[in-house]
N, C-alpha and C. Protein backbone atom coordinates (compact mmCIF):
# COMPACT_ATOMS: atom_id res chain seq x y z
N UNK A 1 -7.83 6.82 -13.96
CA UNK A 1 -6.43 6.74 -14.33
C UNK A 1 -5.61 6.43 -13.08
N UNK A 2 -5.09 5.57 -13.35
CA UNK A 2 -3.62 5.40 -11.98
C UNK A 2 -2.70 6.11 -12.24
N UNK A 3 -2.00 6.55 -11.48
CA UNK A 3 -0.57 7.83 -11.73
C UNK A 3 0.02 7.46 -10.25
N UNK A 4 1.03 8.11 -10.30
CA UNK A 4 2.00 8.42 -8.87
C UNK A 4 1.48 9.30 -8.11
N UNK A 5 0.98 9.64 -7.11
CA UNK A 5 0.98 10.42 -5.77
C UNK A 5 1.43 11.27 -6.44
N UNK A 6 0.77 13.35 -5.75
CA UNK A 6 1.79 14.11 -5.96
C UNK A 6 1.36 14.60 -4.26
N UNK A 7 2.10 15.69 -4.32
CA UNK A 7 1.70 16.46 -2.75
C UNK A 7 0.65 17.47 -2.71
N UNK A 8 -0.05 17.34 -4.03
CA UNK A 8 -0.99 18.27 -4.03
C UNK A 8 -2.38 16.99 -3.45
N UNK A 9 -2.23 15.61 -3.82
CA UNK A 9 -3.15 15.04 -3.77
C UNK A 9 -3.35 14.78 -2.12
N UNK A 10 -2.67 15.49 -1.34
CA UNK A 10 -2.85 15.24 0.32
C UNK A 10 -3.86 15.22 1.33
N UNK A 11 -4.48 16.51 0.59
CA UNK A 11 -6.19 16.40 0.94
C UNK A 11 -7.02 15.52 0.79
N UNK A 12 -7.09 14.90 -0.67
CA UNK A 12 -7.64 13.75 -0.77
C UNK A 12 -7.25 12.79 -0.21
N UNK A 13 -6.32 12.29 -0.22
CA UNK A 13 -5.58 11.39 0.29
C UNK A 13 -6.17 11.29 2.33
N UNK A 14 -5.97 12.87 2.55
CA UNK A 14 -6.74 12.57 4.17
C UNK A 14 -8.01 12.69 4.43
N UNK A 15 -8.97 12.56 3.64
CA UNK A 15 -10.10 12.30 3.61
C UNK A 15 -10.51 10.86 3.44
N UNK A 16 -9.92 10.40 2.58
CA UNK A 16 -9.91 9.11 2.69
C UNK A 16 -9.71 8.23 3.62
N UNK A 17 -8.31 8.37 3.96
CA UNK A 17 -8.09 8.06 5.26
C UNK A 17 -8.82 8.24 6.37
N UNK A 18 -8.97 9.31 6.76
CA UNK A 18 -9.76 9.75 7.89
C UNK A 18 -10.65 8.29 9.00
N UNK A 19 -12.12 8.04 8.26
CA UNK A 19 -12.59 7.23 8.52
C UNK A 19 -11.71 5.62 9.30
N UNK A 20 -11.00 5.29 8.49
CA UNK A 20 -9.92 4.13 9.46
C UNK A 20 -9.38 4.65 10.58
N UNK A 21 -9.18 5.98 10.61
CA UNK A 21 -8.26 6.70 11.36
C UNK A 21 -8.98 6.58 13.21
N UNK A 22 -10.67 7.42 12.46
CA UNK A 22 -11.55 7.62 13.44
C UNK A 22 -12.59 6.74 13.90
N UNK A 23 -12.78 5.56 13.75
CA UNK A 23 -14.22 5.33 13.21
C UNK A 23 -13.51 3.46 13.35
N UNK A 24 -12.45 2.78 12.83
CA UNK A 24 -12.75 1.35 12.29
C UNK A 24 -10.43 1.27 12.82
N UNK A 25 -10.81 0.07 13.25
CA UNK A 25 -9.45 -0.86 13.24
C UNK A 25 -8.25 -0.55 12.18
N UNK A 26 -9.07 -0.31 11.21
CA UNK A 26 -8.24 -0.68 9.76
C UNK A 26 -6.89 -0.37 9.97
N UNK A 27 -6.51 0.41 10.60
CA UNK A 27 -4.93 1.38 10.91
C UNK A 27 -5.20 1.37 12.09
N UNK A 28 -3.52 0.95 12.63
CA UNK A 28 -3.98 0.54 14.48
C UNK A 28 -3.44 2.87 14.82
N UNK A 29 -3.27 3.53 14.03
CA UNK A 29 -3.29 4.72 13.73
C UNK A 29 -4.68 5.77 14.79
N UNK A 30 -4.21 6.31 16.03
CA UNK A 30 -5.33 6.21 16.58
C UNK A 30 -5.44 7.67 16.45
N UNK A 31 -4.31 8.69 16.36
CA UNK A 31 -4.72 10.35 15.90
C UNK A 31 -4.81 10.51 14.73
N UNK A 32 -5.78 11.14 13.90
CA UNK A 32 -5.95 11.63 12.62
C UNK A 32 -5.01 12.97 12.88
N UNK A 33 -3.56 12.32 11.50
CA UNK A 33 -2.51 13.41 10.98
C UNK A 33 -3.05 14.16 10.16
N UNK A 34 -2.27 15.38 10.40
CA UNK A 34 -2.66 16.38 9.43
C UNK A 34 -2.58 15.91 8.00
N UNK A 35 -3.19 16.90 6.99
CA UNK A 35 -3.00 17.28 5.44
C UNK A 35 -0.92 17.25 5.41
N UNK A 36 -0.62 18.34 6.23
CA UNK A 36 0.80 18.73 6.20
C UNK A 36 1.87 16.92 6.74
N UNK A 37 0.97 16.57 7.18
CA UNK A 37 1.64 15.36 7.30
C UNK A 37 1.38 13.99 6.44
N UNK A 38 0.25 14.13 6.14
CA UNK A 38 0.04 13.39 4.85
C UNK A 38 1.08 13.87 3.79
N UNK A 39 1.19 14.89 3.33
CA UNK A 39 2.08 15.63 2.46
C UNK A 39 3.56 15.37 2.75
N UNK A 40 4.07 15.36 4.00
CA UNK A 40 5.21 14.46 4.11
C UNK A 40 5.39 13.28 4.16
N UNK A 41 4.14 12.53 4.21
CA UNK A 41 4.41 11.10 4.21
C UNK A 41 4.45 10.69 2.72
N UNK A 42 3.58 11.38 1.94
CA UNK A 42 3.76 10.83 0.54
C UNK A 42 5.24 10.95 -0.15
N UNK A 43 5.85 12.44 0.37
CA UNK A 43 7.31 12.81 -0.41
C UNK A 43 8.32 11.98 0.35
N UNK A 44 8.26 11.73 1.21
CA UNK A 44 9.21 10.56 1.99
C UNK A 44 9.27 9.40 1.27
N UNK A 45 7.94 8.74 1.17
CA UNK A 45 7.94 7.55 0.84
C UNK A 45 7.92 7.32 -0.77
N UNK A 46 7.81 8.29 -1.34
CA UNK A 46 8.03 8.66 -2.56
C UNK A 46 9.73 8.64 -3.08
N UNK A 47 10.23 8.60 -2.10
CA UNK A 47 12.17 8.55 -2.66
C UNK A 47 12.07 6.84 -2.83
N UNK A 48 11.43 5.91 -2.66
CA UNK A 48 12.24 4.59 -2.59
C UNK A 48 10.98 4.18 -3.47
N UNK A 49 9.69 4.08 -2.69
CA UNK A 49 8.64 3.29 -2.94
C UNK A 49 7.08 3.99 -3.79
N UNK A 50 6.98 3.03 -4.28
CA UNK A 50 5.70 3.42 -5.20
C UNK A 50 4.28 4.12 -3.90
N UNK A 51 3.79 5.21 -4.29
CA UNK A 51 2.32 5.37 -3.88
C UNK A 51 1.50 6.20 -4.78
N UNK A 52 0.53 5.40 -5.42
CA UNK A 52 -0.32 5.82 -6.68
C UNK A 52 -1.57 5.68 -5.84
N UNK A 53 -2.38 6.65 -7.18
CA UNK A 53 -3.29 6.77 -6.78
C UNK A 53 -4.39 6.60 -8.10
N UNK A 54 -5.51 6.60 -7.88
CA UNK A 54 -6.97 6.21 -8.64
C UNK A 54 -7.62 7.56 -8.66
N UNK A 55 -7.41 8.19 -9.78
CA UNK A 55 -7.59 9.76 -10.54
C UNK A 55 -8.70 9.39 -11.18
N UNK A 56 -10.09 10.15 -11.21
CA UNK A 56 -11.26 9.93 -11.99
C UNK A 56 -11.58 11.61 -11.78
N UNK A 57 -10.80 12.05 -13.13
CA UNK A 57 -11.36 13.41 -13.33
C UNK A 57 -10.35 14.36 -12.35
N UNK A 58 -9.54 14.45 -12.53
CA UNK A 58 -9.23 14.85 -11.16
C UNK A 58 -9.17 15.07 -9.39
N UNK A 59 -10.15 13.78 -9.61
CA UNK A 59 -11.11 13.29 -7.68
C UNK A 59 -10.12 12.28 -7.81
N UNK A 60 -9.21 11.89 -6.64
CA UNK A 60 -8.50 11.10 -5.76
C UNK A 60 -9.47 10.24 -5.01
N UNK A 61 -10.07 9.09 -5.69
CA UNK A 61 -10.48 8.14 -5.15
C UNK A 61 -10.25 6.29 -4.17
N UNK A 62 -8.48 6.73 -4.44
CA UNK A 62 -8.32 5.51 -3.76
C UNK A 62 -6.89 6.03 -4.09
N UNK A 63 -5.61 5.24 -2.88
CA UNK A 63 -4.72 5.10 -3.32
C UNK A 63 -3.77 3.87 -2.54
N UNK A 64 -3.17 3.86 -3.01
CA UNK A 64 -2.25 2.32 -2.80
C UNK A 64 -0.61 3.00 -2.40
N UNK A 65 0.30 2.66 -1.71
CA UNK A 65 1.59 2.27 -1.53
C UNK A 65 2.31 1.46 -0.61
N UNK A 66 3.39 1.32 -1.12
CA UNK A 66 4.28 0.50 -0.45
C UNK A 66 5.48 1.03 0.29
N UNK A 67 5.66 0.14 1.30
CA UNK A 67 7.14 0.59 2.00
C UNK A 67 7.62 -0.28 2.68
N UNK A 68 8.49 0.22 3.29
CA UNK A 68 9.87 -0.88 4.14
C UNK A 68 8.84 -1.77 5.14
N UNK A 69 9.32 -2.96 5.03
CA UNK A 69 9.23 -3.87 5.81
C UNK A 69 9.21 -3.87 7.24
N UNK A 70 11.03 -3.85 7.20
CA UNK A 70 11.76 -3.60 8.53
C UNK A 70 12.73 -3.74 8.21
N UNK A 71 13.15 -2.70 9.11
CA UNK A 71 15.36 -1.70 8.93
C UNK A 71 16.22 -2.19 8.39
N UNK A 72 16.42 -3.52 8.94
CA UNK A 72 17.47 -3.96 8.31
C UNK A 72 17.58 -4.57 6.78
N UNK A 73 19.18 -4.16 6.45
CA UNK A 73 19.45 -4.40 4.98
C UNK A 73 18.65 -5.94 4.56
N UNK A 74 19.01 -6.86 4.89
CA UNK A 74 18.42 -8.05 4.09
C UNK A 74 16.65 -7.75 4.11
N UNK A 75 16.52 -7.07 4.77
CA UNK A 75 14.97 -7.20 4.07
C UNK A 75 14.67 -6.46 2.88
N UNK A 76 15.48 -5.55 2.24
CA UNK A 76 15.32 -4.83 1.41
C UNK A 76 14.63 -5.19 0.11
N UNK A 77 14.50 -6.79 0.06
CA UNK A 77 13.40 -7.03 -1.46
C UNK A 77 12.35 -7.31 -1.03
N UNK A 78 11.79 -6.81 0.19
CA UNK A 78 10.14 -7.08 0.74
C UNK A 78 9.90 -6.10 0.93
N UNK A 79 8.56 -5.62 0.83
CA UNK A 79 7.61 -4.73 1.00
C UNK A 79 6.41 -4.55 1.30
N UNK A 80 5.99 -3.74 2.50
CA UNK A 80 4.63 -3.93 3.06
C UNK A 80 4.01 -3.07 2.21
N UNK A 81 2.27 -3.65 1.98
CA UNK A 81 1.28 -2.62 0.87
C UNK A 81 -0.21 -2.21 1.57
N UNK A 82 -0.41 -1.53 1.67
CA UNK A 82 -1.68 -0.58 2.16
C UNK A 82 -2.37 0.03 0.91
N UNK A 83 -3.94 -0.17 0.75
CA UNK A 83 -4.73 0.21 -0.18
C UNK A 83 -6.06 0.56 0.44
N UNK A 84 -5.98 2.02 -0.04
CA UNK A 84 -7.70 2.65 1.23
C UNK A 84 -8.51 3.20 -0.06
N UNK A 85 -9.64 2.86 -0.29
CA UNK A 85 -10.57 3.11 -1.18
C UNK A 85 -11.57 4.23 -0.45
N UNK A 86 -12.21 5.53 -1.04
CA UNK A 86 -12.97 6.28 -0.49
C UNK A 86 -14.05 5.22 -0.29
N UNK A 87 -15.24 5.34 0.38
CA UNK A 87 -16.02 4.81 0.63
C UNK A 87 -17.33 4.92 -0.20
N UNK A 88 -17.62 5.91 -1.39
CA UNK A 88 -18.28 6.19 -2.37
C UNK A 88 -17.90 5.33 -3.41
N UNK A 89 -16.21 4.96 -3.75
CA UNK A 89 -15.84 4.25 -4.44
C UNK A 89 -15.71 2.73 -4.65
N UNK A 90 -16.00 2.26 -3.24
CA UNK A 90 -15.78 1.02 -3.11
C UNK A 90 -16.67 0.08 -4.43
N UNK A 91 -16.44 -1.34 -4.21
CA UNK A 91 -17.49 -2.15 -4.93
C UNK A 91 -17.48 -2.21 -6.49
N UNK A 92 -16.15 -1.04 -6.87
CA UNK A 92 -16.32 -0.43 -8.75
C UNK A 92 -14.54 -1.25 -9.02
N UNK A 93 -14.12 -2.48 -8.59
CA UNK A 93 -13.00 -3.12 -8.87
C UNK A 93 -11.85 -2.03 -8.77
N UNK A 94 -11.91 -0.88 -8.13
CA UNK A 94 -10.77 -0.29 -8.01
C UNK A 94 -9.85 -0.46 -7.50
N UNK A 95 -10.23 -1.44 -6.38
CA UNK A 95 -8.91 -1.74 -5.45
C UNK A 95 -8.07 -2.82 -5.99
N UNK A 96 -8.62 -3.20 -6.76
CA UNK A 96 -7.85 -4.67 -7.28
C UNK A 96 -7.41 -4.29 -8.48
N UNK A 97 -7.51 -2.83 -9.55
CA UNK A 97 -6.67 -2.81 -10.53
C UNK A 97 -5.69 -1.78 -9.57
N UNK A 98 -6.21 -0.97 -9.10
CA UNK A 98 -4.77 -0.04 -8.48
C UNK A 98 -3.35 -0.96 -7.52
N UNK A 99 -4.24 -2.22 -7.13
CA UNK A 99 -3.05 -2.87 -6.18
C UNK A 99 -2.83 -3.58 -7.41
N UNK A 100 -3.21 -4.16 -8.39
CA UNK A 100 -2.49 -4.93 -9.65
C UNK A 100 -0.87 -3.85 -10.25
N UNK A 101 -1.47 -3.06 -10.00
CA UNK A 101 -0.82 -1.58 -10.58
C UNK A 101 0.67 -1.53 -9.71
N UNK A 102 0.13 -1.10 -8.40
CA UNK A 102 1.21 -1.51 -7.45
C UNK A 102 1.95 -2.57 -7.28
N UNK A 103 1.62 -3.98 -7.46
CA UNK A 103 2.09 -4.91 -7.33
C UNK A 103 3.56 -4.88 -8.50
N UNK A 104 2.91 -4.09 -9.79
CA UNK A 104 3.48 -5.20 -10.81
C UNK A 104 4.85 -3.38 -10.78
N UNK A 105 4.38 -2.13 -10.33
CA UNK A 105 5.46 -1.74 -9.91
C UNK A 105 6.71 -1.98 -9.07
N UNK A 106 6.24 -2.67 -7.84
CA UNK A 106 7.00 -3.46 -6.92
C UNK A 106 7.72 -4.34 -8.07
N UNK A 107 7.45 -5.37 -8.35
CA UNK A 107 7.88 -6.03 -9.28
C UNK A 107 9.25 -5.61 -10.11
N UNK A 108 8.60 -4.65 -10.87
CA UNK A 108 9.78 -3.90 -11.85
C UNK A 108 11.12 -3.11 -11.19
N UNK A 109 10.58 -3.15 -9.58
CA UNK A 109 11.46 -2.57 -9.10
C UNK A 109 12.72 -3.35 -8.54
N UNK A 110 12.28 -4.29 -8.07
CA UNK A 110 13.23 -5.58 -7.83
C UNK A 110 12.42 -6.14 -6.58
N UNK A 111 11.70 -5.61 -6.20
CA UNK A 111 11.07 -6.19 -4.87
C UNK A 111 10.52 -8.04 -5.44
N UNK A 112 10.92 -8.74 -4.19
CA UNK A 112 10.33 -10.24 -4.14
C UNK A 112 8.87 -10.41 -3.41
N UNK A 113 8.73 -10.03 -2.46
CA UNK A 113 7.50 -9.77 -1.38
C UNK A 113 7.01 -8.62 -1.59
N UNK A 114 5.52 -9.15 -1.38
CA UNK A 114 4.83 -8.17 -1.28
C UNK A 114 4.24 -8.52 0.85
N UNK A 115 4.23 -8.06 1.07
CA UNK A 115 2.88 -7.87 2.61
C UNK A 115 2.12 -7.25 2.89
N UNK A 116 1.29 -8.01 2.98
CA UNK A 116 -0.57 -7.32 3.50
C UNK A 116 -0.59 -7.50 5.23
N UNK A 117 -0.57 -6.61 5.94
CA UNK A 117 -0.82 -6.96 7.34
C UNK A 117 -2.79 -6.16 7.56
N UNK A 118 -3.51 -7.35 8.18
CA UNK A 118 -4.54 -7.24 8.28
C UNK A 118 -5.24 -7.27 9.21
N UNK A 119 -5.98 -6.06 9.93
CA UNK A 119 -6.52 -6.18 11.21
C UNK A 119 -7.55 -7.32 10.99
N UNK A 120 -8.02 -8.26 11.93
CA UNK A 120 -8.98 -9.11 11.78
C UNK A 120 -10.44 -9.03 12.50
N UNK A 121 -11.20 -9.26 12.34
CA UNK A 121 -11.19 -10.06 10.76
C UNK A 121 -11.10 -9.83 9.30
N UNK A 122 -11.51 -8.24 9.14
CA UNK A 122 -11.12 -7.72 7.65
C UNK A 122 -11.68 -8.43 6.71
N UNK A 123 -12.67 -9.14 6.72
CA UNK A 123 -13.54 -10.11 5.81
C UNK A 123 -12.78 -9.85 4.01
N UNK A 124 -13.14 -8.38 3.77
CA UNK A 124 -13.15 -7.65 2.95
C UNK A 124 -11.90 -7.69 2.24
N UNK A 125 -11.13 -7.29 3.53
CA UNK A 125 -9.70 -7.17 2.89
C UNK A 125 -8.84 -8.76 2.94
N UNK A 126 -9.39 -9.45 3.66
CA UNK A 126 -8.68 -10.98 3.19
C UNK A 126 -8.83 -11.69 2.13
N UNK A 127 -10.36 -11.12 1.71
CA UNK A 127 -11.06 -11.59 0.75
C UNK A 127 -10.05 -11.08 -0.85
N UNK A 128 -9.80 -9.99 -0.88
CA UNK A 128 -9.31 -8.94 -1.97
C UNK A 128 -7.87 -10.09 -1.96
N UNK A 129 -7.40 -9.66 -0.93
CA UNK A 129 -5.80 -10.39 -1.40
C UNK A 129 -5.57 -11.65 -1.67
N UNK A 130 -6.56 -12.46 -0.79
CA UNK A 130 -6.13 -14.17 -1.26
C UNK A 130 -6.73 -13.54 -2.98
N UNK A 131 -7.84 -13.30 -3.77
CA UNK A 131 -7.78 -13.01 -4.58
C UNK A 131 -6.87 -12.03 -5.59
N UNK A 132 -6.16 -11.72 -4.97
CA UNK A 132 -4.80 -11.25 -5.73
C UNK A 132 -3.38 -12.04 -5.71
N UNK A 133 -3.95 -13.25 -4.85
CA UNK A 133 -2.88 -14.52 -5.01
C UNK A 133 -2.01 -14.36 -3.49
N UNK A 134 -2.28 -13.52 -2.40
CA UNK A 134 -1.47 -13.41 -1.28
C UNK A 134 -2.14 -14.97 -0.39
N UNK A 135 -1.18 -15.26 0.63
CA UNK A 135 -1.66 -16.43 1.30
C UNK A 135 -1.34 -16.32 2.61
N UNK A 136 -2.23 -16.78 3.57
CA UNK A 136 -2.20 -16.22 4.94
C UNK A 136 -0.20 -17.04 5.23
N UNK A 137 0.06 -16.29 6.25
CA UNK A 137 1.23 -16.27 6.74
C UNK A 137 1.52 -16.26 8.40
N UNK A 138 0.42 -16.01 8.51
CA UNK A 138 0.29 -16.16 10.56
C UNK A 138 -0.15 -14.51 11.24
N UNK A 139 -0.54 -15.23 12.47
CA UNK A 139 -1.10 -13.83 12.77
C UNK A 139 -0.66 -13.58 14.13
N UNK A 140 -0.75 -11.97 14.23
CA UNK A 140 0.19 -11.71 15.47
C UNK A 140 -1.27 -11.66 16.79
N UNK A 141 -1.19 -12.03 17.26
CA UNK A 141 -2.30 -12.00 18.64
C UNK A 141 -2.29 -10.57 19.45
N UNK A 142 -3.56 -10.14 19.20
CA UNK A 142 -3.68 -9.08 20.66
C UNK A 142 -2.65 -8.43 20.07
N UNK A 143 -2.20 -7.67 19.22
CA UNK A 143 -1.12 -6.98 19.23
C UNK A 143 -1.25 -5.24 19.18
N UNK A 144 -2.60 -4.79 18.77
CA UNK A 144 -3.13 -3.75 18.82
C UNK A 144 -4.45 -3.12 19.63
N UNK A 145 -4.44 -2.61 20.74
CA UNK A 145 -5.28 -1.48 21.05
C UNK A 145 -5.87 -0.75 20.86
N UNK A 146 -7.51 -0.48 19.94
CA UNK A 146 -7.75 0.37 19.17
C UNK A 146 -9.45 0.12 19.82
N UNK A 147 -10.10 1.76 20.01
CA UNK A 147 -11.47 1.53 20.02
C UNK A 147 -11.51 0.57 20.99
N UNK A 148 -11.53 0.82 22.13
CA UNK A 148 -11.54 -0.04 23.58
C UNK A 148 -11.32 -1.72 23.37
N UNK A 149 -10.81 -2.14 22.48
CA UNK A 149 -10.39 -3.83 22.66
C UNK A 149 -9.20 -3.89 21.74
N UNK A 150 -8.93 -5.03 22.14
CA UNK A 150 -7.45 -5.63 21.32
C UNK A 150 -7.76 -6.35 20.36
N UNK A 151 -6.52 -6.09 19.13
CA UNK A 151 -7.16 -6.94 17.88
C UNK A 151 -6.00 -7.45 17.56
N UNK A 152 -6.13 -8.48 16.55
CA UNK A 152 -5.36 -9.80 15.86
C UNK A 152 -5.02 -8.95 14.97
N UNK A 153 -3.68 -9.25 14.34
CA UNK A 153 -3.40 -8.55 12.87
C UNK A 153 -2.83 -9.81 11.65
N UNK A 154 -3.16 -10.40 10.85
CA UNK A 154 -3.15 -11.13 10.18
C UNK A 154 -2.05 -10.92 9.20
N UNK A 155 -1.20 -11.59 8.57
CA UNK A 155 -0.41 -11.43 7.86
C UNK A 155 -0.42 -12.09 6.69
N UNK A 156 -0.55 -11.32 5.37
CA UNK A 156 -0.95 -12.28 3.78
C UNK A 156 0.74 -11.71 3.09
N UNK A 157 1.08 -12.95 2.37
CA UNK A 157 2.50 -13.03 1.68
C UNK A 157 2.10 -12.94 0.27
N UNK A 158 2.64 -12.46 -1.03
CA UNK A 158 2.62 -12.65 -2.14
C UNK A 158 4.40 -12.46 -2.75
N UNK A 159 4.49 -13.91 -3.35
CA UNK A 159 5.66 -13.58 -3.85
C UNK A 159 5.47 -12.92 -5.21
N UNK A 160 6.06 -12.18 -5.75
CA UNK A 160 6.29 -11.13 -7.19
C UNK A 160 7.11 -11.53 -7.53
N UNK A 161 8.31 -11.81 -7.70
CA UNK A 161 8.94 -12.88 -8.46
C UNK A 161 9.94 -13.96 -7.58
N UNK A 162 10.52 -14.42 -8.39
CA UNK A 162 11.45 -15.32 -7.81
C UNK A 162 12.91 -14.80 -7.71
N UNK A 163 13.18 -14.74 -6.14
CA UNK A 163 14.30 -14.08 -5.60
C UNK A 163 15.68 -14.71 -6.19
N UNK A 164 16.57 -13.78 -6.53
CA UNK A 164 17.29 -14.36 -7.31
C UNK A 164 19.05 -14.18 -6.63
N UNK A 165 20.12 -14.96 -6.56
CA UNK A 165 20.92 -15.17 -5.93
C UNK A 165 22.44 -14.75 -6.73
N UNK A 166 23.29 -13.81 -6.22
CA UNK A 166 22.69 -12.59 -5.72
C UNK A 166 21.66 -11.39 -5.99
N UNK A 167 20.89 -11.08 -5.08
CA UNK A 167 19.41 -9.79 -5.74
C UNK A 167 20.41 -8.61 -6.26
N UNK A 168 20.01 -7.91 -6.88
CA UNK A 168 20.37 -6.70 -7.53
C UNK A 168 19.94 -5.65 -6.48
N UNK A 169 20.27 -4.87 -6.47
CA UNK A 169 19.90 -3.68 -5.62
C UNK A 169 18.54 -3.16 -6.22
N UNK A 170 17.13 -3.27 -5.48
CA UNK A 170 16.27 -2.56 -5.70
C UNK A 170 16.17 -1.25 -6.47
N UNK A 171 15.44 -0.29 -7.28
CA UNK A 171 15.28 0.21 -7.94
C UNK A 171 14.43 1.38 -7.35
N UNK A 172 15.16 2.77 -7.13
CA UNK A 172 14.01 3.51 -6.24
C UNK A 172 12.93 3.71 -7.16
N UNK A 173 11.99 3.99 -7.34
CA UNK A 173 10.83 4.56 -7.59
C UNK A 173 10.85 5.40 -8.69
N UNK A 174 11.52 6.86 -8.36
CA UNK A 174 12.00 7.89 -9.19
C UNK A 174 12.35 7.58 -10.18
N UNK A 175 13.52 6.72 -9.94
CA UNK A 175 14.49 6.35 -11.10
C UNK A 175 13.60 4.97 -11.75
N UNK A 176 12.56 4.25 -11.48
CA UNK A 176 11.62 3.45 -12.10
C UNK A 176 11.19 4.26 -13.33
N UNK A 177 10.15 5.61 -12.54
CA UNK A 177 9.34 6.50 -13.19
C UNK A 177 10.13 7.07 -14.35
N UNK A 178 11.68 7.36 -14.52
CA UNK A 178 11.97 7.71 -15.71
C UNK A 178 12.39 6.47 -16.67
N UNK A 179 12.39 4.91 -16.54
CA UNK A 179 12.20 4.71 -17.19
C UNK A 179 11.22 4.16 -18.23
N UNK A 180 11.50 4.24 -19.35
CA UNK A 180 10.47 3.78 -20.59
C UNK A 180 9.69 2.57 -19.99
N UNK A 181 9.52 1.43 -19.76
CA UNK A 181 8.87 0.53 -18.53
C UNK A 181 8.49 1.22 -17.80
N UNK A 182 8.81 1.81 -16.78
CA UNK A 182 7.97 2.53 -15.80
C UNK A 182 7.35 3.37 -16.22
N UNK A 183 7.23 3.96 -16.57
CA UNK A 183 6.39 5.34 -17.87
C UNK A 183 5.27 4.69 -18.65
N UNK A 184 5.57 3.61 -18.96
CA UNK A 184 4.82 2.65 -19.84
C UNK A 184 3.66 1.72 -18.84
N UNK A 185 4.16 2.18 -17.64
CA UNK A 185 2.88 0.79 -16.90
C UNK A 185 2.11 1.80 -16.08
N UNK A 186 2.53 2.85 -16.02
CA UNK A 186 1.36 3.93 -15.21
C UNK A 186 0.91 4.81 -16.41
N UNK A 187 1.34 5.40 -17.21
CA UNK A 187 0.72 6.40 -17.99
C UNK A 187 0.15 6.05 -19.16
């Protein structure tokens, strides 16, 4: 089942994580944060932006969200997306219905962009998004320090709809989740 993040799911959520954290590029993220900070990162990012997760039985096997771009107001209908699959789970199409999931929340929300920023080479993960319709966009050189060398971070674009003149003010999350549409595409 896909659902919304709660703050109980934090544990899971840093287990998952963990491994990118310690171990692989994936997150130029070089201290593994606490549970208590996982737990604030979800309720933070939970006032504006979608972060769901992949519920099988009550096991937190993958989860997906989105957030700000960058600060300033005109960027406000783009959004960067991050999707970490446990590593037991991989290979079972989860990542590609939970980011379908995410995407088409972004969507309903008013967001135009979606962004994938991708350590490289990420075989895996370039692979997933051009198959979810994202298209390379340029890449930043040497821009991260991780695990004694410097890495490339790749940038994939997906437009979600067509930006419209003037945009409407985005749609937080919350106020998505109560409505009938939003209620209707996660539950």
């Amino acid at each position: 089942m896909i659902r919304p993040a709660h703050n109980d799911d934090a544990a899971a959520i840093h287990t998952i994580y963990a491994p990118s954290v310690t171990d692989s590029a994936t997150t130029f993220e070089t201290a593994l944060p606490s549970v208590a900070t996982m737990r604030e990162r979800i309720s933070t990012r939970l006032q504006h932006y979608p972060w769901l997760v992949w519920d099988e039985d009550g096991e937190v096997l993958a989860y997906a969200y989105a957030g700000r771009f960058r600060d300033r107001a005109a960027y406000d209908w783009i959004a960067e997306t991050s999707i970490y699959v446990h590593h037991q789970a991989q290979r079972r199409g989860i990542a590609r219905r939970l980011y379908t999931a995410l995407l088409d929340v972004m969507r309903l929300q008013g967001i135009n962009q979606a962004i994938g920023a991708i350590t490289l080479p990420g075989t895996a993960s370039v692979a997933m998004h051009e198959a979810m319709g994202f298209t390379a966009a340029g890449v930043w050189r040497q821009c991260g320090y991780k695990l004694g060398q410097w890495w490339d971070v790749g940038v994939w674009q997906r437009e979600l709809q067509v930006a419209q003149t003037p945009p409407s003010p985005v749609i937080p999350f919350p106020q998505l989740l109560a409505s009938t549409e939003g209620r209707a595409l996660l539950y």
